[in-house]
Protein backbone atom coordinates (compact mmCIF):
# COMPACT_ATOMS: atom_id res chain seq x y z
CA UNK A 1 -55.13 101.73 -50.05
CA UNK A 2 -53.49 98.45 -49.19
CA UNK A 3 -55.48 96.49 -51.79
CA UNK A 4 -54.54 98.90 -54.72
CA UNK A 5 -50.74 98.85 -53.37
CA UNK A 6 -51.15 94.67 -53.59
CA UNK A 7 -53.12 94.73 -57.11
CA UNK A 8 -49.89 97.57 -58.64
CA UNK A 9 -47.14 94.98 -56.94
CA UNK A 10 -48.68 92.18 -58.55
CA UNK A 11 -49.45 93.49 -62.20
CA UNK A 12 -46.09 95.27 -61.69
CA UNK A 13 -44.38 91.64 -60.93
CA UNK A 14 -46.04 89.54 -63.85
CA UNK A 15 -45.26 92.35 -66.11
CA UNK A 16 -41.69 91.60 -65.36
CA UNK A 17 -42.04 87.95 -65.25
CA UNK A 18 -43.79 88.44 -68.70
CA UNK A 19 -40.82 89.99 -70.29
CA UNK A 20 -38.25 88.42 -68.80
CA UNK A 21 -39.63 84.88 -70.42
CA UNK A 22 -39.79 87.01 -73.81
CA UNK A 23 -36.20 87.73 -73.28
CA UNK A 24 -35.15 84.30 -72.79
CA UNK A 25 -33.93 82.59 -75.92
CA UNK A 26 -33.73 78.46 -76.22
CA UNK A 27 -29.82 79.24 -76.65
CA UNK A 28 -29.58 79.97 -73.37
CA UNK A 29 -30.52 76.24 -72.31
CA UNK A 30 -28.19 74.85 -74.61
CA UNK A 31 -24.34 73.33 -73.79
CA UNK A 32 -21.77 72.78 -76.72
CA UNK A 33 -19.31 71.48 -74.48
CA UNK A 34 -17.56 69.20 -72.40
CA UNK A 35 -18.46 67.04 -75.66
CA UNK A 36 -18.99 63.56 -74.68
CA UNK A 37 -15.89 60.84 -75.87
CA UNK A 38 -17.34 58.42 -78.48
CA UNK A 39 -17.57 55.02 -76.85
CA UNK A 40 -18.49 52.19 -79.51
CA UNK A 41 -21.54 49.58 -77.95
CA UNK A 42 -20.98 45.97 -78.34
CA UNK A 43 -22.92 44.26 -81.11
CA UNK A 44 -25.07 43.07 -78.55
CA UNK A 45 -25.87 43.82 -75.02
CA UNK A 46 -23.31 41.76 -73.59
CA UNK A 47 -20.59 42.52 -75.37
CA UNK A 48 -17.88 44.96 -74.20
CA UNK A 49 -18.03 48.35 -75.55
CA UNK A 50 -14.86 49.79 -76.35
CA UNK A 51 -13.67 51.56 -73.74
CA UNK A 52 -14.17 48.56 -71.09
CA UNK A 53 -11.54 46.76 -69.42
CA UNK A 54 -11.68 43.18 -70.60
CA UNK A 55 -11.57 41.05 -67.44
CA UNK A 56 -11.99 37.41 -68.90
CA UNK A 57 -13.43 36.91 -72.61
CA UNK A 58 -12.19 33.88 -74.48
CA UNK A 59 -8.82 33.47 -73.37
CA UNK A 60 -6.54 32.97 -70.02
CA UNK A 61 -7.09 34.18 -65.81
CA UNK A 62 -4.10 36.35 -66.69
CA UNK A 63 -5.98 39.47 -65.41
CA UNK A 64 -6.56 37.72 -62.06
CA UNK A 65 -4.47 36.40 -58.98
CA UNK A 66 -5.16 34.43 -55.94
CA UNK A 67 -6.49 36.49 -53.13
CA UNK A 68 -4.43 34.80 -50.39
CA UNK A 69 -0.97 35.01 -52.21
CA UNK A 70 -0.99 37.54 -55.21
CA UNK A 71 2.61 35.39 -56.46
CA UNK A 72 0.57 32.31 -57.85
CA UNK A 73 -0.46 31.97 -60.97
CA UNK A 74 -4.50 31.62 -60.95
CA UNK A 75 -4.78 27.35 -61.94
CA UNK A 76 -8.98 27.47 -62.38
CA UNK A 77 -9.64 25.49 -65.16
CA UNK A 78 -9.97 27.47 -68.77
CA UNK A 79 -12.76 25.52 -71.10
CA UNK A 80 -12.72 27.86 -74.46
CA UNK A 81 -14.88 31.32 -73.70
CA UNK A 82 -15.90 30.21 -69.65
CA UNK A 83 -13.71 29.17 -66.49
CA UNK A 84 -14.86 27.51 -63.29
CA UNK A 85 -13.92 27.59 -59.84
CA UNK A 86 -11.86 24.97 -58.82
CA UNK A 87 -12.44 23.45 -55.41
CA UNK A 88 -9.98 23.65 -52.97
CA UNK A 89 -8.08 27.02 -53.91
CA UNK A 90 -8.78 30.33 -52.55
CA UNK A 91 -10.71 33.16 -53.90
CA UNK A 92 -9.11 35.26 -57.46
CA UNK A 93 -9.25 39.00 -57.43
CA UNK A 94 -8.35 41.00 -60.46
CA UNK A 95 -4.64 42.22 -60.71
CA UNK A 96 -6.02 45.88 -60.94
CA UNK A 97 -7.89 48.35 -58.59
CA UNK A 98 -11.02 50.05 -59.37
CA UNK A 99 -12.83 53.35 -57.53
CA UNK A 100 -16.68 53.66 -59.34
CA UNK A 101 -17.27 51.21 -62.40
CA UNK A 102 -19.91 49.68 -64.37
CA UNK A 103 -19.18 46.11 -64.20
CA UNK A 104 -20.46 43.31 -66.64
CA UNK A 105 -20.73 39.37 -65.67
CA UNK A 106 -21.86 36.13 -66.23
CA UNK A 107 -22.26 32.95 -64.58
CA UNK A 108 -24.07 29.56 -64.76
CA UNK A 109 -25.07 27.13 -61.90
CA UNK A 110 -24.23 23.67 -63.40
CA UNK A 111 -27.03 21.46 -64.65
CA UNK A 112 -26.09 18.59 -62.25
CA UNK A 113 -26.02 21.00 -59.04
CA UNK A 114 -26.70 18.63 -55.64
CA UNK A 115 -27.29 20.21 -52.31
CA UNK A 116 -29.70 22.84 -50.94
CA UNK A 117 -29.71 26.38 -49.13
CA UNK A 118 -26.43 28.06 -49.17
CA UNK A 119 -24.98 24.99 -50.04
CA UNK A 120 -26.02 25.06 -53.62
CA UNK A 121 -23.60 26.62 -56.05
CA UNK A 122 -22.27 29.29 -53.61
CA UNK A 123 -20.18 31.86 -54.74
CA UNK A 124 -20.26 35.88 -54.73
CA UNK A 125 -18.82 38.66 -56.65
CA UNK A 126 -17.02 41.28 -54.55
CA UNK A 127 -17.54 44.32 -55.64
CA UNK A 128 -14.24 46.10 -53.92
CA UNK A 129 -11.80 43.27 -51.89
CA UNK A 130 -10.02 44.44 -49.24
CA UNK A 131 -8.20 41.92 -47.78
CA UNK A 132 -7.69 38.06 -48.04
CA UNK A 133 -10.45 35.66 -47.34
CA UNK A 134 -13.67 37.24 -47.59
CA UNK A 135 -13.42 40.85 -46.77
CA UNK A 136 -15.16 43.06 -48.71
CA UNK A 137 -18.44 43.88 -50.26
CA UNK A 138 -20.51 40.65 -51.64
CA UNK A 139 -22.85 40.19 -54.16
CA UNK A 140 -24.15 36.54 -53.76
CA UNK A 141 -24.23 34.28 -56.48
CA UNK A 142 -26.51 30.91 -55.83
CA UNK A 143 -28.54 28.77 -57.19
CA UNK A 144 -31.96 30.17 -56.23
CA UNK A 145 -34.17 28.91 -59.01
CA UNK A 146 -36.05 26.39 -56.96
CA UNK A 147 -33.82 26.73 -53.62
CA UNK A 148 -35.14 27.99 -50.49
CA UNK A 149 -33.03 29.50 -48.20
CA UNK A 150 -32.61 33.17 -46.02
CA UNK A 151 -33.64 35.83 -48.46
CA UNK A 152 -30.68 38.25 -47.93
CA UNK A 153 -28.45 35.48 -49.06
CA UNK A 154 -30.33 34.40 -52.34
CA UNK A 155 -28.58 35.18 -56.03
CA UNK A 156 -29.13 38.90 -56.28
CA UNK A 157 -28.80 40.25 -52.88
CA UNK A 158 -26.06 41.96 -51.28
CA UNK A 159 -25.19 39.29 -49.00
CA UNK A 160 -26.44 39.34 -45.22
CA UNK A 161 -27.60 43.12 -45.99
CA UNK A 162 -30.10 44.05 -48.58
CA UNK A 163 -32.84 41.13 -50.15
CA UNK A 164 -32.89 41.74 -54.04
CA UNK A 165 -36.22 43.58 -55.61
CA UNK A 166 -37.19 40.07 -56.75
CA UNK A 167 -36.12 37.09 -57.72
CA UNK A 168 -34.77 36.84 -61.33
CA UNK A 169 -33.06 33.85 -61.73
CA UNK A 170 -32.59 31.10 -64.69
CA UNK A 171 -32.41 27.71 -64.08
CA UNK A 172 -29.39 25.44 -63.32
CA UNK A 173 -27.27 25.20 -66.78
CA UNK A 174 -28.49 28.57 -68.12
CA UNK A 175 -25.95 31.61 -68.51
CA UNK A 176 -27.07 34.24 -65.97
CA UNK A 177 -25.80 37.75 -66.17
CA UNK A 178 -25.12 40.75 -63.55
CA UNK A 179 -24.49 43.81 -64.95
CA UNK A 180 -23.22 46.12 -62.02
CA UNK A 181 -23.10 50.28 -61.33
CA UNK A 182 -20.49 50.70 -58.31
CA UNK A 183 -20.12 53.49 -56.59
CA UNK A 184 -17.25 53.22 -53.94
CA UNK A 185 -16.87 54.33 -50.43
CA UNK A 186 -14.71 57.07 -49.44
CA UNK A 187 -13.34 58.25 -46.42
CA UNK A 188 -11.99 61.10 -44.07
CA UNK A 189 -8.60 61.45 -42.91
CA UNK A 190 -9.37 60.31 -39.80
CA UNK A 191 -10.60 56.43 -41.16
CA UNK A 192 -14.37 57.49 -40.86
CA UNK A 193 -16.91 57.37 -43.33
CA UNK A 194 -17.32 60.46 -45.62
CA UNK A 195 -19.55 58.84 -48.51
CA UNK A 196 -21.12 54.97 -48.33
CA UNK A 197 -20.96 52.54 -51.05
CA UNK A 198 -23.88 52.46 -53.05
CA UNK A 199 -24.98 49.46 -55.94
CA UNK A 200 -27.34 48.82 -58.52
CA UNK A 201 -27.54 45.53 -59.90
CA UNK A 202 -29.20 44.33 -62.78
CA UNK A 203 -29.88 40.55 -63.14
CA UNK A 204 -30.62 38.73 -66.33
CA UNK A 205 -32.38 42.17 -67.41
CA UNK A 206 -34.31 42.84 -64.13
CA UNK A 207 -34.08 45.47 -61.93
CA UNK A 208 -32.87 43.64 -58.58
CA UNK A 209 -30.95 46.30 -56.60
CA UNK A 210 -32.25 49.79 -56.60
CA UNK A 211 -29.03 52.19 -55.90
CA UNK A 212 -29.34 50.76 -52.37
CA UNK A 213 -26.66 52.05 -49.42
CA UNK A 214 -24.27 49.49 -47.84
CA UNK A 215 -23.93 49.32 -44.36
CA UNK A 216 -20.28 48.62 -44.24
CA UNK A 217 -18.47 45.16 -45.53
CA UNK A 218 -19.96 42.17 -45.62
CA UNK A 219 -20.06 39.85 -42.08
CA UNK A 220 -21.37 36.15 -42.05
CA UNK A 221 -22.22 36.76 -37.76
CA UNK A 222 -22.57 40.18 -36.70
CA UNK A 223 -23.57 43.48 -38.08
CA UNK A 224 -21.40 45.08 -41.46
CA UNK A 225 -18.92 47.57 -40.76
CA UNK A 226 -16.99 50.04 -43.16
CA UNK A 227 -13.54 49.66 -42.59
CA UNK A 228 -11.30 52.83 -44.42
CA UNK A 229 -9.38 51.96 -47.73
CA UNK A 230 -8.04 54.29 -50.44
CA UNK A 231 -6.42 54.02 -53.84
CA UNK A 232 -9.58 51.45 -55.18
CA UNK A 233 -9.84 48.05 -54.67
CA UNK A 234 -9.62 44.54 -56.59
CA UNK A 235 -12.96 42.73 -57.70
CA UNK A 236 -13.14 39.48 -56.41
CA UNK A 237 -14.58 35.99 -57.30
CA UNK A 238 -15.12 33.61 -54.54
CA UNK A 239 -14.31 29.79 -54.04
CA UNK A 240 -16.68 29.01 -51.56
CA UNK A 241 -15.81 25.72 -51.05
CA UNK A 242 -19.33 23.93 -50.55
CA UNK A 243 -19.47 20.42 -51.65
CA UNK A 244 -21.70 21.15 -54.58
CA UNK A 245 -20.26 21.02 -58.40
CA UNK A 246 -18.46 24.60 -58.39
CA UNK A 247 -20.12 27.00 -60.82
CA UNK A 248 -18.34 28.56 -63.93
CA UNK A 249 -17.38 32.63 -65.18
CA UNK A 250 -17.51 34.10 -68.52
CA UNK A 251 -17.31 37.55 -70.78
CA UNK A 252 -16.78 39.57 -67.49
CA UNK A 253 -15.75 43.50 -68.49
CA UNK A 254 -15.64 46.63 -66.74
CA UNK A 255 -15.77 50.33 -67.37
CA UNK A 256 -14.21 52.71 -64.91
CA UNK A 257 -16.39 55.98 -64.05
């Protein structure tokens, strides 16, 4: 009795299983809105489409102020479409905040670079600056074509946390690209975190940094911490200061998510 009470349950359930897929239409699957915005692509890959913020392209730091003291104007020298660090002065930091973006730029060791390890055309992108100095969330730029040194502080990685996928990098006097999806932290009322930071970081067309999960801002000695912020956050170049020729910025663009 139990077996024929299984066998009508089960012919009884792929009957209805049978009709309800006849029922189903391919309409039902299909969305006519929100409808996407048009964005327009760059002619090529590195150019801005046309909804991106336009950072630096062929023109002046007017976008940019120091980190230390937001009142001066931004003197790193301007040579046509690229601008280099200039030693001595502090890190820049764009005049506007940003929450999530997609973030575009590049970069070039220069061809006469001296030095080795960390002290070979240091610099860093930070992805959201929260103070002066060097608070905030690094991704290191260096020369690591043919320059040994700790692996979580090579070009690519996000510095003194996560070692990139592999290493990707041109040689000195090359144009180097990052192309950058940011996804900022948040947090609850009570300064605590609610969601991490997450990156994923694409250098010169290679896959370096995999949606990974900060651990909090970057530290040179100790462990990263998050510390709470709200209403975005600059981007920030740094001037690292090393005694190696300083490196040089161009076509840098963002999109906000």
């Amino acid at each position: 009795m139990m077996n024929k009470l299984i066998l009508t349950v089960l012919l009884v359930g792929g009957f209805s299983m049978a009709n309800a897929q006849q029922a189903a239409k391919h309409e039902d699957t299909e969305f006519y809105e929100p409808v996407p915005k048009v964005v327009t692509p760059g002619k090529t890959n590195n150019e801005p489409p046309s909804d991106a913020v336009i950072l630096f392209s062929n023109g002046n730091l007017n976008q940019w102020v120091y980190t230390d003291d937001n009142s001066k104007p931004v003197e790193w020298p301007v040579s046509g479409d690229f601008f280099t660090v200039k030693k001595g002065t502090s890190n820049i930091e764009t005049k506007r905040k940003f929450n999530n973006y997609q973030l575009h730029v590049e970069w070039k060791i220069p061809t006469n670079i001296t030095g080795e390890g960390q002290l070979r055309g240091n610099s860093g992108v930070f992805l959201a600056s929260t103070g002066k100095g060097d608070s905030g969330y690094e991704l290191q730029i260096l020369d690591s074509y043919n320059n040994k040194t700790y692996v979580n502080g090579q070009a690519g990685s996000i510095y003194k946390q996560s070692i990139p996928l592999v290493n990707a990098n041109k040689k000195p006097g090359d144009w180097q690209t990052y192309d950058i999806i940011w996804q900022a932290p948040t947090f609850k009322t009570d300064g605590s975190v609610n969601t991490p930071a997450t990156v994923t970081v694409i250098f010169n067309g290679v896959l370096v940094q995999n949606h990974y999960v900060l651990k909090g801002e970057t530290a040179y000695v100790g462990q990263p911490k998050y510390k709470a912020y709200s209403g975005g956050a600059p981007i920030k170049l740094q001037a690292h200061g090393d005694k190696s020729e300083p490196i040089s910025y161009r076509n840098i663009w963002v999109r906000e998510l």
